[in-house]
C-alpha atoms as a PDB file:
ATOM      1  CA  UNK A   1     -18.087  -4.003  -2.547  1.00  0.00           C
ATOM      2  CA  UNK A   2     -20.269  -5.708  -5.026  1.00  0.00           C
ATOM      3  CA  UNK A   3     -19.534  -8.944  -6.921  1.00  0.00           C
ATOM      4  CA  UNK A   4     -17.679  -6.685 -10.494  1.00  0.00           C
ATOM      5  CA  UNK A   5     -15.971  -4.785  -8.123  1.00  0.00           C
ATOM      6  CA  UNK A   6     -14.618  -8.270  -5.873  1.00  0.00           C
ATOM      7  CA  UNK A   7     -13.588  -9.884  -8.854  1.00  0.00           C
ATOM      8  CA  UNK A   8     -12.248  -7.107 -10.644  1.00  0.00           C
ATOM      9  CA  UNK A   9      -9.568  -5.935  -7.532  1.00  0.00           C
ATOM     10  CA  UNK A  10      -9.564  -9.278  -5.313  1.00  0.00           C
ATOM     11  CA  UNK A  11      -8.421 -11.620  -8.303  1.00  0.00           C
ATOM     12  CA  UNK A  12      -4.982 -12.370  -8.489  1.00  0.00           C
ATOM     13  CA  UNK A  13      -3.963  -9.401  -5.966  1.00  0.00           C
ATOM     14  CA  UNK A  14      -0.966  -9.065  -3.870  1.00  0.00           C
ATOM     15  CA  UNK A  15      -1.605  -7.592  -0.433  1.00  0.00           C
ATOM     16  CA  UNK A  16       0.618  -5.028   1.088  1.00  0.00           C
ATOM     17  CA  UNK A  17      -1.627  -5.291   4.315  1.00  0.00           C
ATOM     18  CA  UNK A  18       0.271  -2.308   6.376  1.00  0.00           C
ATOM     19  CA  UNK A  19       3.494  -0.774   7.801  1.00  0.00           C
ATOM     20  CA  UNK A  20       4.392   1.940  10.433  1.00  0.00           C
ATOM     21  CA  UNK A  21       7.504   3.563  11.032  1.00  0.00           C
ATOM     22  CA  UNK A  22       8.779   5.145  14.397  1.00  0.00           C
ATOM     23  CA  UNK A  23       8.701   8.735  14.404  1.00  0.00           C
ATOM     24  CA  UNK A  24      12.337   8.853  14.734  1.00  0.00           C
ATOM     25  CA  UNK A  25      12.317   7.355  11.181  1.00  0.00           C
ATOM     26  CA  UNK A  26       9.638   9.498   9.652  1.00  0.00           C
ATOM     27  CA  UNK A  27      10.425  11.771   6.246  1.00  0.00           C
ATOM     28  CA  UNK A  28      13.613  10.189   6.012  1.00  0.00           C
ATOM     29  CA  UNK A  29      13.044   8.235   3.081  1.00  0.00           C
ATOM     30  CA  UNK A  30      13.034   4.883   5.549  1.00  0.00           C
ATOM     31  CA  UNK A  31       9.204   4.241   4.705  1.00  0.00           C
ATOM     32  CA  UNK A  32       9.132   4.617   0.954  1.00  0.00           C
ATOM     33  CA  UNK A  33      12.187   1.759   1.043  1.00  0.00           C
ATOM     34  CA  UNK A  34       9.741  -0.349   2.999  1.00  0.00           C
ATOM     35  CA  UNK A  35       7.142   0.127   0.827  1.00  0.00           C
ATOM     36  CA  UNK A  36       8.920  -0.201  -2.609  1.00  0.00           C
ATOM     37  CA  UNK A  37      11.306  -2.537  -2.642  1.00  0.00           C
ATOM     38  CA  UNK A  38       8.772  -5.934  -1.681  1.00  0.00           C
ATOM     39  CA  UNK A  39       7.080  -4.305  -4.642  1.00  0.00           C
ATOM     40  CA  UNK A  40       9.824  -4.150  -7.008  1.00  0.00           C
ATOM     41  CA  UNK A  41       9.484  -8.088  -7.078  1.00  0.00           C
ATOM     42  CA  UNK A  42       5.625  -8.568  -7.209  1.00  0.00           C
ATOM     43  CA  UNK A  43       4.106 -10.043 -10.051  1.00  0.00           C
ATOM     44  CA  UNK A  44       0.710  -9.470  -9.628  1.00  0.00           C
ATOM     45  CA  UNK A  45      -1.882  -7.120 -11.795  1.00  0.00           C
ATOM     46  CA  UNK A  46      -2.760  -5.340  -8.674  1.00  0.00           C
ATOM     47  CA  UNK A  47      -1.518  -4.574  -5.464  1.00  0.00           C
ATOM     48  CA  UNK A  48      -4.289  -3.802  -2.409  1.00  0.00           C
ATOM     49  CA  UNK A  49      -3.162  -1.514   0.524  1.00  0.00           C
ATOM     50  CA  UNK A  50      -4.783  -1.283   3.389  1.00  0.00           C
ATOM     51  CA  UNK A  51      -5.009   1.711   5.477  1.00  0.00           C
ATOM     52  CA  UNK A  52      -7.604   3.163   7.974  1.00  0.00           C
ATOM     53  CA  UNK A  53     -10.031   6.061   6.671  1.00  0.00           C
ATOM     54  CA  UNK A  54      -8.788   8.597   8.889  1.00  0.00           C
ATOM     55  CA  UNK A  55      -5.351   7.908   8.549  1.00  0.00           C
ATOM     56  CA  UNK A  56      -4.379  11.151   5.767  1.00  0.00           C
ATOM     57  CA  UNK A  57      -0.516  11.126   6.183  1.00  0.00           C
ATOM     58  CA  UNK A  58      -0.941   7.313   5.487  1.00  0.00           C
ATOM     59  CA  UNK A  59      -3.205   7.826   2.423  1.00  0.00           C
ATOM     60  CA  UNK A  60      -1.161  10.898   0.776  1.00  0.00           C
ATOM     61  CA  UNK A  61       1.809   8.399   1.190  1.00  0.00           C
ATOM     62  CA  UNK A  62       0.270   5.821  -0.777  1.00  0.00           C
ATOM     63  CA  UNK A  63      -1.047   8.178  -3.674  1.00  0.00           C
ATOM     64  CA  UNK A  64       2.051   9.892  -4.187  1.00  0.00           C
ATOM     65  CA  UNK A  65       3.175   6.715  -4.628  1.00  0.00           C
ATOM     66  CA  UNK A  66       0.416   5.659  -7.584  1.00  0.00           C
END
């Protein structure tokens, strides 16, 4: 990531580093409560999740999710 791109996303970000639910709890509705509600109260301009590359259930989550 070059020096535009640092400042642009890594300025005044909150992190949402990650999260994992047991499978018991998966597609239950469990992780999008996780994931929204710390959110609901954020007050940032931009919000930076982390997830690994591979990790497509993970990803889809987060995009259907904006």
């Amino acid at each position: 990531m070059g020096d535009a791109a640092s400042e642009q996303w890594l300025t005044g970000y909150f992190e949402f580093a990650a999260f994992g639910m047991l499978p018991l709890w998966r597609r239950r509705g469990a992780g999008g409560q996780v994931h929204d509600r710390p959110l609901e109260h954020v007050r940032h301009r931009r919000v930076v999740l982390t997830v690994r590359e591979g990790n497509r259930p993970a990803r889809r989550f987060y995009q259907r999710r904006g």
